[in-house]
Protein backbone atom coordinates (compact mmCIF):
# COMPACT_ATOMS: atom_id res chain seq x y z
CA UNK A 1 0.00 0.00 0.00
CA UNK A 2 1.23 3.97 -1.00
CA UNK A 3 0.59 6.48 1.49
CA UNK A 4 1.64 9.86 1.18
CA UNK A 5 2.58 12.15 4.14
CA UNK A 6 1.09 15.29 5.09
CA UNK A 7 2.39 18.19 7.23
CA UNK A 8 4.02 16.94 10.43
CA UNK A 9 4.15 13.43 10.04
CA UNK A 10 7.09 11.02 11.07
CA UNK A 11 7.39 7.30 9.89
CA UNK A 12 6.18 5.84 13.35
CA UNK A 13 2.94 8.24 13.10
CA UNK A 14 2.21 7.32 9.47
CA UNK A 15 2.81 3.56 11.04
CA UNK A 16 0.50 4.38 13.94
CA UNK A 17 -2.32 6.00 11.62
CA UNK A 18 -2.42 3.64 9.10
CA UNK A 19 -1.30 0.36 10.44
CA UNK A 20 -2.16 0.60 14.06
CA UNK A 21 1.47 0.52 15.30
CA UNK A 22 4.81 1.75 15.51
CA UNK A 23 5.71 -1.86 15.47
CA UNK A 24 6.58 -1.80 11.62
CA UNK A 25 8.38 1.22 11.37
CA UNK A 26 11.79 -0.67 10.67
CA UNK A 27 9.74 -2.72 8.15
CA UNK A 28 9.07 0.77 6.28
CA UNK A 29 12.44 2.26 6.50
CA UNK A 30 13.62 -1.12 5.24
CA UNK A 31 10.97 -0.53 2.42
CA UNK A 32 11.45 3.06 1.82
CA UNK A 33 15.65 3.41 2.48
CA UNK A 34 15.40 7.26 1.48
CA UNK A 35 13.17 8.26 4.37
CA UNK A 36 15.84 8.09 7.01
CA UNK A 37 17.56 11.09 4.68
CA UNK A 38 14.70 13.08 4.66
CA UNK A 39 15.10 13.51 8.85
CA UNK A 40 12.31 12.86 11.26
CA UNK A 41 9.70 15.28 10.09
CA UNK A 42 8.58 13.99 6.38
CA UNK A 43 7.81 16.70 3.72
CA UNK A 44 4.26 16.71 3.04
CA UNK A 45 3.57 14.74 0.11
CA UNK A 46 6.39 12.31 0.61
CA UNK A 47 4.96 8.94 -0.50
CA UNK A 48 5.28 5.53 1.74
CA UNK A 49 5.47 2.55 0.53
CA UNK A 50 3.75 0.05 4.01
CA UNK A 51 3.91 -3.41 4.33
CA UNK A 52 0.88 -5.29 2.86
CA UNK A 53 -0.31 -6.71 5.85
CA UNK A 54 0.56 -5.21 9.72
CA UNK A 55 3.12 -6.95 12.08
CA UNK A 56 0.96 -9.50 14.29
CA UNK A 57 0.20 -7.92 17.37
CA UNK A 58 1.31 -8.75 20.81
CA UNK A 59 0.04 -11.44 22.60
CA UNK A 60 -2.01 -10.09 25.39
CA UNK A 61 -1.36 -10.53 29.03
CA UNK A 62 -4.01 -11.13 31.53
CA UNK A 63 -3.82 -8.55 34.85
CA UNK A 64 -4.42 -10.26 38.03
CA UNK A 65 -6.51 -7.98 40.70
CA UNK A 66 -4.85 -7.94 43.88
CA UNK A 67 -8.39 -8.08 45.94
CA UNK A 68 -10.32 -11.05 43.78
């Protein structure tokens, strides 16, 4: 999937926007090697080549009350 940036946007917020994560932000600088020259704050317009599908997410983890 092509994304393109708009004003303000860093990789892990186009991540977190369109994926749901940060988690694949080194899968789209691995994608895309000429954002890391373009510094943290992407030009609007930039396009963004994602990964096709979205790292798996974590597995959850159940909380334990202290008073059950």
């Amino acid at each position: 999937m092509r994304v393109h940036s708009i004003q303000g946007d860093t990789v892990d917020l186009v991540c977190w926007r369109e994926l749901g994560s940060e988690r694949s932000v080194s899968a789209v600088l691995a994608r895309n090697p000429d954002l890391a020259a373009l510094g943290p704050v992407l030009p609007s317009g930039t396009p963004i080549d994602l990964p096709d599908t979205p790292p798996a997410t974590a597995p959850t983890i159940k909380l334990v009350q202290l008073w059950d």
